[in-house]
N, C-alpha and C. Protein backbone atom coordinates (compact mmCIF):
# COMPACT_ATOMS: atom_id res chain seq x y z
N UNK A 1 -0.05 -55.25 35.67
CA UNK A 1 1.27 -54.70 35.83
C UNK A 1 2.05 -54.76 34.52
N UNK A 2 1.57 -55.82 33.91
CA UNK A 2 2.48 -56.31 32.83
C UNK A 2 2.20 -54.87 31.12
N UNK A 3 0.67 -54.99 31.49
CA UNK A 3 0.09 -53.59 30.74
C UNK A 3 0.66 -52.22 30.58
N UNK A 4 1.13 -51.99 32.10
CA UNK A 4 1.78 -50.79 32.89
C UNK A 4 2.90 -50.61 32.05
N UNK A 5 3.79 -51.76 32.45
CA UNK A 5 5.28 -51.62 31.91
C UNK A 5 5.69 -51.87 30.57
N UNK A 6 4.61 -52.19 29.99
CA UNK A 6 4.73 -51.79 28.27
C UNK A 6 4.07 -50.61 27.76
N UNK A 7 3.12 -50.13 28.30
CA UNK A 7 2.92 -48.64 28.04
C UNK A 7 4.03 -47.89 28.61
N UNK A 8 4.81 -48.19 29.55
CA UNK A 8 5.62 -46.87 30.36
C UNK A 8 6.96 -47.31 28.99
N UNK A 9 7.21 -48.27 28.14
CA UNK A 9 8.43 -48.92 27.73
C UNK A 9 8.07 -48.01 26.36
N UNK A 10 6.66 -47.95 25.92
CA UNK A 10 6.18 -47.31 24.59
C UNK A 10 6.35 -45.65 24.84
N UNK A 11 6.11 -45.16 25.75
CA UNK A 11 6.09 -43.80 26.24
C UNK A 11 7.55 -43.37 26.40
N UNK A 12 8.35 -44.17 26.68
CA UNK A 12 10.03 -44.06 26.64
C UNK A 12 10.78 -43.73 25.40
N UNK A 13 10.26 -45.22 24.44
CA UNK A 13 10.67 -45.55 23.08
C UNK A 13 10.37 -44.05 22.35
N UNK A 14 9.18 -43.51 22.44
CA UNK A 14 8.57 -42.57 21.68
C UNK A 14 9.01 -41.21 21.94
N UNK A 15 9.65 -41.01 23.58
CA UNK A 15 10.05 -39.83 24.21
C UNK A 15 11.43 -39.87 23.08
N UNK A 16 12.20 -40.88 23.18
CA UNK A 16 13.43 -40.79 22.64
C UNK A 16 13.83 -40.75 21.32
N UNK A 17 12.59 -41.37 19.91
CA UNK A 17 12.79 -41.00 19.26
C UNK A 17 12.44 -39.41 19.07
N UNK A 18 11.73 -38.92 19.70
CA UNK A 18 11.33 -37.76 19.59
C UNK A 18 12.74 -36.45 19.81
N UNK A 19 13.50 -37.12 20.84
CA UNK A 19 14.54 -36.38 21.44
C UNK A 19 15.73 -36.04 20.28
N UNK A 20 15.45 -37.57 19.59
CA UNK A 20 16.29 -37.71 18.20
C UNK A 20 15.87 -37.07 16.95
N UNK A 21 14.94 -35.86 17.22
CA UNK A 21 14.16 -35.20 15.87
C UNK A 21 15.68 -33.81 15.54
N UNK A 22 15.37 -33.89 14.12
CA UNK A 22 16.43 -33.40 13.58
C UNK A 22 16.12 -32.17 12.36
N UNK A 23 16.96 -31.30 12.77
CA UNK A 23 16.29 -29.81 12.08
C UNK A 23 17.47 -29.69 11.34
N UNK A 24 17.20 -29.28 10.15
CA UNK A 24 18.10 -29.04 9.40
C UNK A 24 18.11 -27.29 8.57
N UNK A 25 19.12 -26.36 8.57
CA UNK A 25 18.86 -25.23 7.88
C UNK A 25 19.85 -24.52 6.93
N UNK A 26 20.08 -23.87 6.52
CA UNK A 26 20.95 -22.89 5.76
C UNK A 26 21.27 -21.75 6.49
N UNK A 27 22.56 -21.33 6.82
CA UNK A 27 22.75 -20.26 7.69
C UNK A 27 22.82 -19.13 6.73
N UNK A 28 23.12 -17.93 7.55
CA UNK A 28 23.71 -16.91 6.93
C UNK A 28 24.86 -16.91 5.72
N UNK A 29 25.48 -17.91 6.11
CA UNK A 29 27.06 -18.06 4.92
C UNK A 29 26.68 -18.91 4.10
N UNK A 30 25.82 -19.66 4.46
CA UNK A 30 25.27 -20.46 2.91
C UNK A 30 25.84 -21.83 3.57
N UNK A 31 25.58 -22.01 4.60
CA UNK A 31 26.36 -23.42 5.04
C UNK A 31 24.93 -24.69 5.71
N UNK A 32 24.91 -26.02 5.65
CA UNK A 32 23.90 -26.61 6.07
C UNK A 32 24.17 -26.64 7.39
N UNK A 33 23.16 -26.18 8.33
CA UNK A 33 23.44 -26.99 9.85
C UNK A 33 22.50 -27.95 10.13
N UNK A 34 23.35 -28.97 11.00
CA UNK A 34 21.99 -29.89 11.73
C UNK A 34 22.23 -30.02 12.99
N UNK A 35 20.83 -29.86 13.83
CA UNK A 35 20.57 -29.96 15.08
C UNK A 35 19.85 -30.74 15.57
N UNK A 36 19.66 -30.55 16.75
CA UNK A 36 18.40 -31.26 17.33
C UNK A 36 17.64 -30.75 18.21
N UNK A 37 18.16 -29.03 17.62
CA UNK A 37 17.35 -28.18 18.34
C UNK A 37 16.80 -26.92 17.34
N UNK A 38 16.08 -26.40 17.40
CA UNK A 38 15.19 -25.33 16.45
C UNK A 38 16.21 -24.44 16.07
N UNK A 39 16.22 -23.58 14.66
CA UNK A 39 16.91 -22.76 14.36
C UNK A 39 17.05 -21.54 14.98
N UNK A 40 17.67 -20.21 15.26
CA UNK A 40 17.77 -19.02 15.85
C UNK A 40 16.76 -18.76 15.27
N UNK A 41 15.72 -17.37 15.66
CA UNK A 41 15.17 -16.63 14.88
C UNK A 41 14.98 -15.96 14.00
N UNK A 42 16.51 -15.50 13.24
CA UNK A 42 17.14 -14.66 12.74
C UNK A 42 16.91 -15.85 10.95
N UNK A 43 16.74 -16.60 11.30
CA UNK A 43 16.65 -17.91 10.13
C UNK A 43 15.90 -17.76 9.92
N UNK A 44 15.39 -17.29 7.98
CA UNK A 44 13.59 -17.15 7.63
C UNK A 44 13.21 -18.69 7.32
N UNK A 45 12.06 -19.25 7.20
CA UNK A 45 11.34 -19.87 7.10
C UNK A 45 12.10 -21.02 5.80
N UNK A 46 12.13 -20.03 4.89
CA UNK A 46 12.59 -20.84 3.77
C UNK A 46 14.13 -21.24 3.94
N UNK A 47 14.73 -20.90 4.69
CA UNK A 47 16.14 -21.66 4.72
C UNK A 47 15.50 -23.17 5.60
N UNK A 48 14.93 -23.21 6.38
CA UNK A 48 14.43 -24.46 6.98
C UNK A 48 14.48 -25.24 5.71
N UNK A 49 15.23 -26.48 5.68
CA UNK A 49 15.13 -27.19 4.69
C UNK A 49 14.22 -28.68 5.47
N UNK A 50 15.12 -29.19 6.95
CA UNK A 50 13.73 -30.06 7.50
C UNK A 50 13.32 -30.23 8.71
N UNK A 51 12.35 -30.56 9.47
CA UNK A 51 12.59 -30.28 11.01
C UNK A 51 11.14 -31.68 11.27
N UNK A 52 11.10 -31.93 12.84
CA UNK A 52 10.49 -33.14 12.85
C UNK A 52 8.74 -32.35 12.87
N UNK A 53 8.33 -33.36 12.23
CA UNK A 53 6.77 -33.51 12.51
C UNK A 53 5.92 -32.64 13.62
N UNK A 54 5.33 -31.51 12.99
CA UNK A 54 4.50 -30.96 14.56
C UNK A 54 5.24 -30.07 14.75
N UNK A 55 6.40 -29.84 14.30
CA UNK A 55 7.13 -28.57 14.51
C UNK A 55 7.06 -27.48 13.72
N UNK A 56 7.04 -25.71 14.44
CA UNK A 56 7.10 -24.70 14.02
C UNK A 56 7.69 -24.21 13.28
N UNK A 57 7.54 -23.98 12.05
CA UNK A 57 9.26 -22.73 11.47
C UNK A 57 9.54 -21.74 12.49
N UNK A 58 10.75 -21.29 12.90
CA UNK A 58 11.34 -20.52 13.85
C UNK A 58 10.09 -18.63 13.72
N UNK A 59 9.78 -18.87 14.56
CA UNK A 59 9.29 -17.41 14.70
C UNK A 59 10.04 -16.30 15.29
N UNK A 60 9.48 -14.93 14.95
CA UNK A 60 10.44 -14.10 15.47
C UNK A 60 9.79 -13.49 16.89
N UNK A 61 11.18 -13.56 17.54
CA UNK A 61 10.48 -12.88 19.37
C UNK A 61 9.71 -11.62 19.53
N UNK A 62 8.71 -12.39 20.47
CA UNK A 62 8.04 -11.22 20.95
C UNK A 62 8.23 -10.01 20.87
N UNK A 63 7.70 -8.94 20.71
CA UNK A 63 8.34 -7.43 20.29
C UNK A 63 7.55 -7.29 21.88
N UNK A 64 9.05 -6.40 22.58
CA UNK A 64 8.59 -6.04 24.09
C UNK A 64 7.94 -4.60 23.96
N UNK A 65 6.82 -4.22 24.60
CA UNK A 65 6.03 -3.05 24.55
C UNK A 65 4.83 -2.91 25.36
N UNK A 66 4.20 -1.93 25.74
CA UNK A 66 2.87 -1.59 26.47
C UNK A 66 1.92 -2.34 26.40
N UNK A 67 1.48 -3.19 27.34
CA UNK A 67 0.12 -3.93 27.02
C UNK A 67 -0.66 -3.12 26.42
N UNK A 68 -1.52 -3.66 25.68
CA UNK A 68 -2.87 -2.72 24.95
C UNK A 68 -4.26 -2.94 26.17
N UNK A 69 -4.44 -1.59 26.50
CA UNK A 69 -5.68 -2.02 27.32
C UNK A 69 -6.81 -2.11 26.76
N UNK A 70 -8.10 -1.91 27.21
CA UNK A 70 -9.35 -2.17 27.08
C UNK A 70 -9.92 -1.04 26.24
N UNK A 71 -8.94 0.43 26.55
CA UNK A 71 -9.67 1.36 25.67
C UNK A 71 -8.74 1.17 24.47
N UNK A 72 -7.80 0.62 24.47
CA UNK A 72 -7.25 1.31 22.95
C UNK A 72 -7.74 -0.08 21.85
N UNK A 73 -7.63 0.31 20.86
CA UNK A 73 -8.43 -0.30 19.38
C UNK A 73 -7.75 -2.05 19.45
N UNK A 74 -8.29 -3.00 18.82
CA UNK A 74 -7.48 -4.18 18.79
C UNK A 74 -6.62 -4.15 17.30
N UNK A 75 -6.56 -2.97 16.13
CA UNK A 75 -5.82 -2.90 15.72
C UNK A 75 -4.07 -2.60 16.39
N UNK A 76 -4.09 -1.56 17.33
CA UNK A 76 -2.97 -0.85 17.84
C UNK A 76 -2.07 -1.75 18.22
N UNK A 77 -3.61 -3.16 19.25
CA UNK A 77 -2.50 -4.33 19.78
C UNK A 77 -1.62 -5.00 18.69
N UNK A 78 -2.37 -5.12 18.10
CA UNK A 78 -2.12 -6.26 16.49
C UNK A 78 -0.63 -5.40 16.17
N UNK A 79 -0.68 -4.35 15.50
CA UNK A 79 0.43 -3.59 15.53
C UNK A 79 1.66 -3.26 16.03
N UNK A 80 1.00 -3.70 17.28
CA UNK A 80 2.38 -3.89 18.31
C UNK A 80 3.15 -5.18 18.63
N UNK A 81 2.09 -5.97 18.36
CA UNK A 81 3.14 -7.21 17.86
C UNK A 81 3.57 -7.89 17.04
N UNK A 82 2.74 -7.38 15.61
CA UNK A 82 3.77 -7.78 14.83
C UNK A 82 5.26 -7.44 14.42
N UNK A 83 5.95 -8.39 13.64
CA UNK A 83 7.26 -8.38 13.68
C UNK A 83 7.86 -7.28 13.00
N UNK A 84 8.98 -7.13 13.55
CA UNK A 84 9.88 -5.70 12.76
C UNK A 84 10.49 -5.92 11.68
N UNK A 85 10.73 -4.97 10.85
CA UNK A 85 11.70 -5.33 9.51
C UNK A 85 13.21 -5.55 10.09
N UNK A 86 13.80 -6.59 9.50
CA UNK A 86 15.30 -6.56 9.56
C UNK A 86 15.92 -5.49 10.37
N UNK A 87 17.07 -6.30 11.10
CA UNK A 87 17.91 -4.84 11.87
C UNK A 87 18.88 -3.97 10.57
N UNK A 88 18.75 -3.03 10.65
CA UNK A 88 19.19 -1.99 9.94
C UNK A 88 20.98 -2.16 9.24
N UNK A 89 21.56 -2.66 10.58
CA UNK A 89 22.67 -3.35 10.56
C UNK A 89 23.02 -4.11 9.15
N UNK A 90 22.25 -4.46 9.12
CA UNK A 90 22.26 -5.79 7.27
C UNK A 90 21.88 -5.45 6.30
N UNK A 91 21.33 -4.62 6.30
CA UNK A 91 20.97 -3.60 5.11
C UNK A 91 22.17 -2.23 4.89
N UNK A 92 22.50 -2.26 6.09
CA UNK A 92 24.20 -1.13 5.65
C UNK A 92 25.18 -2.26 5.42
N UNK A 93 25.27 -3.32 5.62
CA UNK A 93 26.47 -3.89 5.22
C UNK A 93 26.16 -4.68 3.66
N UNK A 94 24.59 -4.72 3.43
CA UNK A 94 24.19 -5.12 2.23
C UNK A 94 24.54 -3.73 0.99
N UNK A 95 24.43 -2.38 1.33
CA UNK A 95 24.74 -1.20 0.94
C UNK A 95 25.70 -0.68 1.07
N UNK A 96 26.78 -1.50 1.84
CA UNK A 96 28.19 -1.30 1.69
C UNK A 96 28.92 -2.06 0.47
N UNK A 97 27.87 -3.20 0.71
CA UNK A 97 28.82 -4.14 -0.24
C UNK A 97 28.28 -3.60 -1.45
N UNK A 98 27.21 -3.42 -1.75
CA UNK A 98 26.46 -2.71 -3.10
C UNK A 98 27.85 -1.32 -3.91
N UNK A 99 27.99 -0.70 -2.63
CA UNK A 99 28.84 0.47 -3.01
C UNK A 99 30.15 0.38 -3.66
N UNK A 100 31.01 -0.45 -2.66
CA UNK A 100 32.33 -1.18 -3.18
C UNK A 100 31.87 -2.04 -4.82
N UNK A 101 30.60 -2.72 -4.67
CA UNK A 101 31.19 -3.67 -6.09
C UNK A 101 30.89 -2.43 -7.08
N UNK A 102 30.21 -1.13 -6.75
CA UNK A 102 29.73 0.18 -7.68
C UNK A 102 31.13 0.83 -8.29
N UNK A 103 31.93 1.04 -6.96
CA UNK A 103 33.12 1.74 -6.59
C UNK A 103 34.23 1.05 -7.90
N UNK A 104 34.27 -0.69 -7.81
CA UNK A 104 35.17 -1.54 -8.42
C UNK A 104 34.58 -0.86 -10.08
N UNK A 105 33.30 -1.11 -9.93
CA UNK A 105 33.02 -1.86 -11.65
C UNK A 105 33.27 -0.21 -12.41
N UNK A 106 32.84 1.42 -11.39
CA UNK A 106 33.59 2.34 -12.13
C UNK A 106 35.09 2.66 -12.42
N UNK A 107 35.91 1.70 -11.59
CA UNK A 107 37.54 1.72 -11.58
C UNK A 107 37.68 0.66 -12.68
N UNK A 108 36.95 0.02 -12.98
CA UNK A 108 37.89 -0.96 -14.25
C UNK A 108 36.97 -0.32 -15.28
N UNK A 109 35.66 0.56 -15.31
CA UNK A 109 35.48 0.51 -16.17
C UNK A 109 36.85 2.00 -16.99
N UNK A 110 37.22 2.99 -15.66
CA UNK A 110 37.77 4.10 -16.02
C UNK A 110 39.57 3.83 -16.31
N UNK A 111 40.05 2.22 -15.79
CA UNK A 111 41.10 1.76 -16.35
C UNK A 111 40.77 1.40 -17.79
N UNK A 112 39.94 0.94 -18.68
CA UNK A 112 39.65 -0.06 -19.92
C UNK A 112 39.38 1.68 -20.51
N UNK A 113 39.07 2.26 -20.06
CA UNK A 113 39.12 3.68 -21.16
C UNK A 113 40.15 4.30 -21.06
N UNK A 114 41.00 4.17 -20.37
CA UNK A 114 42.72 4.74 -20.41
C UNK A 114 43.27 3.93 -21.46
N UNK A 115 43.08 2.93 -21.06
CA UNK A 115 43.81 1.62 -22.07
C UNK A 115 43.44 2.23 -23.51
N UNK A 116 42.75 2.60 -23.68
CA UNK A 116 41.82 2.72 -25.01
C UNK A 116 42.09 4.02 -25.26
N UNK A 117 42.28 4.74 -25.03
CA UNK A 117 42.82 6.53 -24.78
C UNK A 117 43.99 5.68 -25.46
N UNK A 118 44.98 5.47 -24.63
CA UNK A 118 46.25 5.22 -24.96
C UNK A 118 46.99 4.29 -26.27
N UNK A 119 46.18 3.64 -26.48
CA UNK A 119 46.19 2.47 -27.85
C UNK A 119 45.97 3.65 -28.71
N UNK A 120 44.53 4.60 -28.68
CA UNK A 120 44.41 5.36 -29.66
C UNK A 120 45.61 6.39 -29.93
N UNK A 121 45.72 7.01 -28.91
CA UNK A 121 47.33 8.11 -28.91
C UNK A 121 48.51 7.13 -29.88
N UNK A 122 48.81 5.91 -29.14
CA UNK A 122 50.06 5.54 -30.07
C UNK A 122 49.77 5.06 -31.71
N UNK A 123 47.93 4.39 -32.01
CA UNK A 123 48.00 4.92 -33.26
C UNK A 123 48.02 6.04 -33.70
N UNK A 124 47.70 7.28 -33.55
CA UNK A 124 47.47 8.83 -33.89
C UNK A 124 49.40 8.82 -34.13
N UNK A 125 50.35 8.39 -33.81
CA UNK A 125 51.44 8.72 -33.60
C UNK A 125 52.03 7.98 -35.06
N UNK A 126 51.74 6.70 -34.86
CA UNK A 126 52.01 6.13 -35.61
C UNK A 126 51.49 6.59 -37.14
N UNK A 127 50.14 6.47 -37.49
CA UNK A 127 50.00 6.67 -38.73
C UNK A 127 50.04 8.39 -38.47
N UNK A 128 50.68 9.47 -38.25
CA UNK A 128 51.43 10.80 -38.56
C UNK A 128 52.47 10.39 -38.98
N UNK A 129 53.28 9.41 -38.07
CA UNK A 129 54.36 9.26 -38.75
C UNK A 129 54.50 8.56 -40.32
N UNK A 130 53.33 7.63 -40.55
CA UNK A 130 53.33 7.16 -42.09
C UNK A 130 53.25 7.69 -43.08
N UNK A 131 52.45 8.89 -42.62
CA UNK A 131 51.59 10.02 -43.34
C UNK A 131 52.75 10.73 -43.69
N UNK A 132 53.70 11.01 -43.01
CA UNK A 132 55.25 12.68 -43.16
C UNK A 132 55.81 11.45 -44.13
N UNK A 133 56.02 9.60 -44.25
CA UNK A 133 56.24 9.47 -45.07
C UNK A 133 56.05 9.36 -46.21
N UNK A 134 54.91 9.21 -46.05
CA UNK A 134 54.09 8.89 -47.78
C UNK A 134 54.09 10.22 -48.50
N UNK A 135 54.09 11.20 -47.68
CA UNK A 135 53.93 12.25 -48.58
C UNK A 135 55.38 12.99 -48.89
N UNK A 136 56.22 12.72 -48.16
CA UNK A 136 57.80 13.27 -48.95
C UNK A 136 58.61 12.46 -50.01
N UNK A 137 57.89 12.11 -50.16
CA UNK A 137 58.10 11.50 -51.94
C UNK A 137 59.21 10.27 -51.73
N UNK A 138 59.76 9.75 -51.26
CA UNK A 138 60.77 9.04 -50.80
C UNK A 138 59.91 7.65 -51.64
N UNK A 139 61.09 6.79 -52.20
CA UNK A 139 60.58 5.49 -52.70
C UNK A 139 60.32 4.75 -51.43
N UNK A 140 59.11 3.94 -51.19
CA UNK A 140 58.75 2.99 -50.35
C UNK A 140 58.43 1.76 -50.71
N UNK A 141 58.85 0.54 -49.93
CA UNK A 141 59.01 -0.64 -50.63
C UNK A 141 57.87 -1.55 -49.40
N UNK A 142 57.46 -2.65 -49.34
CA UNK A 142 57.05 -3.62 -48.70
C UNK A 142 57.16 -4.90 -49.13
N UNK A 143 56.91 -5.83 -48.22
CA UNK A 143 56.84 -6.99 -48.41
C UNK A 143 55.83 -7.82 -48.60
N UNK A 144 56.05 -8.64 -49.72
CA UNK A 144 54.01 -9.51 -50.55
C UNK A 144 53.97 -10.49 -49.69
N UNK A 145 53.05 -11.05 -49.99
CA UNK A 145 52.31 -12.15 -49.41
C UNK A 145 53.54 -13.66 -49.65
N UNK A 146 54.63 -13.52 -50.66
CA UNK A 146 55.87 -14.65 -51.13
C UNK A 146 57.14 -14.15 -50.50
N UNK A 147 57.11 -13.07 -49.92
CA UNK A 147 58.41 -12.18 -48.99
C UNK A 147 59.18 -11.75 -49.93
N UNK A 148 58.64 -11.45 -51.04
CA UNK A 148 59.48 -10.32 -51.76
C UNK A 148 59.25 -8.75 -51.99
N UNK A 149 60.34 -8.30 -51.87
CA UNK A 149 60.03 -7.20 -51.54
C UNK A 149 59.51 -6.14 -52.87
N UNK A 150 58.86 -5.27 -52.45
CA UNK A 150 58.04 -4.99 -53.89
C UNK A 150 58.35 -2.84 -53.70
N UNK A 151 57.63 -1.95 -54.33
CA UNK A 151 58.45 -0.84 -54.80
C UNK A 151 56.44 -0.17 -54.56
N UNK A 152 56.34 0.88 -54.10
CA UNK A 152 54.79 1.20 -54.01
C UNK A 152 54.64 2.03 -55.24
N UNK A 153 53.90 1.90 -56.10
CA UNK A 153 53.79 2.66 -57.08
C UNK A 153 53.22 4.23 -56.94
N UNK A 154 52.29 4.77 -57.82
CA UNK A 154 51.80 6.14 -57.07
C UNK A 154 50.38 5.57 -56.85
N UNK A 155 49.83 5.15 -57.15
CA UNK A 155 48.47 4.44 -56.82
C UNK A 155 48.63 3.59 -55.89
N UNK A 156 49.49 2.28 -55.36
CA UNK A 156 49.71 2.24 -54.05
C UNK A 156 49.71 3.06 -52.84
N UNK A 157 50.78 3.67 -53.52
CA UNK A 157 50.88 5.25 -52.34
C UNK A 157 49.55 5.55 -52.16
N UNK A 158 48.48 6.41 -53.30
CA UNK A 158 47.52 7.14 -53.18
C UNK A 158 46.46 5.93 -51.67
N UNK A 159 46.58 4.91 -52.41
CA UNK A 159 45.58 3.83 -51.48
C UNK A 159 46.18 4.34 -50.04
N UNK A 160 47.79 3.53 -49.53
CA UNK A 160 48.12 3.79 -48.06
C UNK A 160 48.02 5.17 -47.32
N UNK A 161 47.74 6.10 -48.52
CA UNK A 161 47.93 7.75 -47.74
C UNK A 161 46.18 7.55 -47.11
N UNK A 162 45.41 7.08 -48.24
CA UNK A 162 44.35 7.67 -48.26
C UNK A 162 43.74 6.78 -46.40
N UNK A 163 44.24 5.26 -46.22
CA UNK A 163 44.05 4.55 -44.88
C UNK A 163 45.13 5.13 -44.36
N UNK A 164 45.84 5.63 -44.21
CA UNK A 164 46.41 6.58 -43.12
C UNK A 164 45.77 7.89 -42.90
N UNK A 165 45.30 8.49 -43.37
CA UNK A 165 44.16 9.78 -42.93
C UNK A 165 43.15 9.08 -42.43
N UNK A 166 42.51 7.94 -42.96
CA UNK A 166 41.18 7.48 -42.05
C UNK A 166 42.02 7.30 -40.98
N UNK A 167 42.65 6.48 -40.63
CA UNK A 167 43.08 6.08 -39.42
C UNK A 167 43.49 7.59 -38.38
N UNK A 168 44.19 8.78 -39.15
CA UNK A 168 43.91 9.90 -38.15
C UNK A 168 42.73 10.16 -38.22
N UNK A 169 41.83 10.66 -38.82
CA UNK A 169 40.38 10.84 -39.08
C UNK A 169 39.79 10.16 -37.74
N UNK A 170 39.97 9.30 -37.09
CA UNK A 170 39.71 8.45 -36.01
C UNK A 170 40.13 8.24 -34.96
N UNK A 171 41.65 7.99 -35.05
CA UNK A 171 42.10 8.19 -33.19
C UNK A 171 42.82 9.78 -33.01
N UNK A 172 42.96 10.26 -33.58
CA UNK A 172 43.92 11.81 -33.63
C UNK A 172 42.90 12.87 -33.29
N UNK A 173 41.65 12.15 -32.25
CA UNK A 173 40.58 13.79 -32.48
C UNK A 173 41.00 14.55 -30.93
């Protein structure tokens, strides 16, 4: 008797750690779950990070369909039960999201070329306007590198006319 009730006490002990087996996975959102029960189906293999001893990675359900009888090929059966690709569903919302970040990255890229349009226009404006001065003969003065103010000679001039045409030469097309 005494035999009995330590095997039935070992068969208990063992039921319960067993009850206490613990699966661990990665969901859809990127989050850990733990259970103590098997993952959905929808969970591939490799998100299983751990599960107890003797246990399956989650398989996917039965695909419901026509028994295969006796005349048709044992390929056709095979065929019929293996598993389906992804529901379609996740692949349009994977190709939605594809579209929008497409949609974004041509809107900033077609803002950063306005910007750049527009920088160029107000130089084109600017050096015309340097240009109507340098060339109406008017004395022009600047300031040196000691903050005094200095008088452009004609070879000065010739230099600033000549980087004010590059500079139209470049944004003014």
């Amino acid at each position: 008797m005494k035999v009995a009730h330590a095997l039935l006490l070992g068969l208990t002990l063992t039921a319960a750690i067993a009850a206490q087996a613990q699966y661990q996975w990665v969901d859809k959102d990127g989050r850990r779950v733990f259970s103590d029960r098997p993952p959905p189906a929808d969970i591939p293999a490799k998100n299983v990070l751990t599960q107890p001893r003797g246990a399956r990675a989650p398989q996917a359900a039965p695909v419901a369909g026509p028994t295969a009888s006796a005349s048709e090929p044992a390929s056709a059966a095979a065929a019929a039960a293996a598993p389906r690709p992804p529901a379609a569903g996740v692949d349009k919302a994977l190709e939605e999201k594809k579209k929008q970040n497409e949609a974004a990255e041509a809107a900033r890229k077609k803002a950063d070329e306005e910007r750049a349009a527009a920088s160029r226009a107000e130089n084109c404006k600017r050096a015309m306007s340097a240009k109507a001065t340098l060339e109406s003969g008017m004395r022009m003065a600047r300031v040196n590198d000691k903050g005094e103010r200095e008088v452009l000679d004609d070879a000065q001039r010739a230099a600033e006319l000549k980087r004010v045409n590059a500079i139209i030469a470049s944004d003014c097309k």
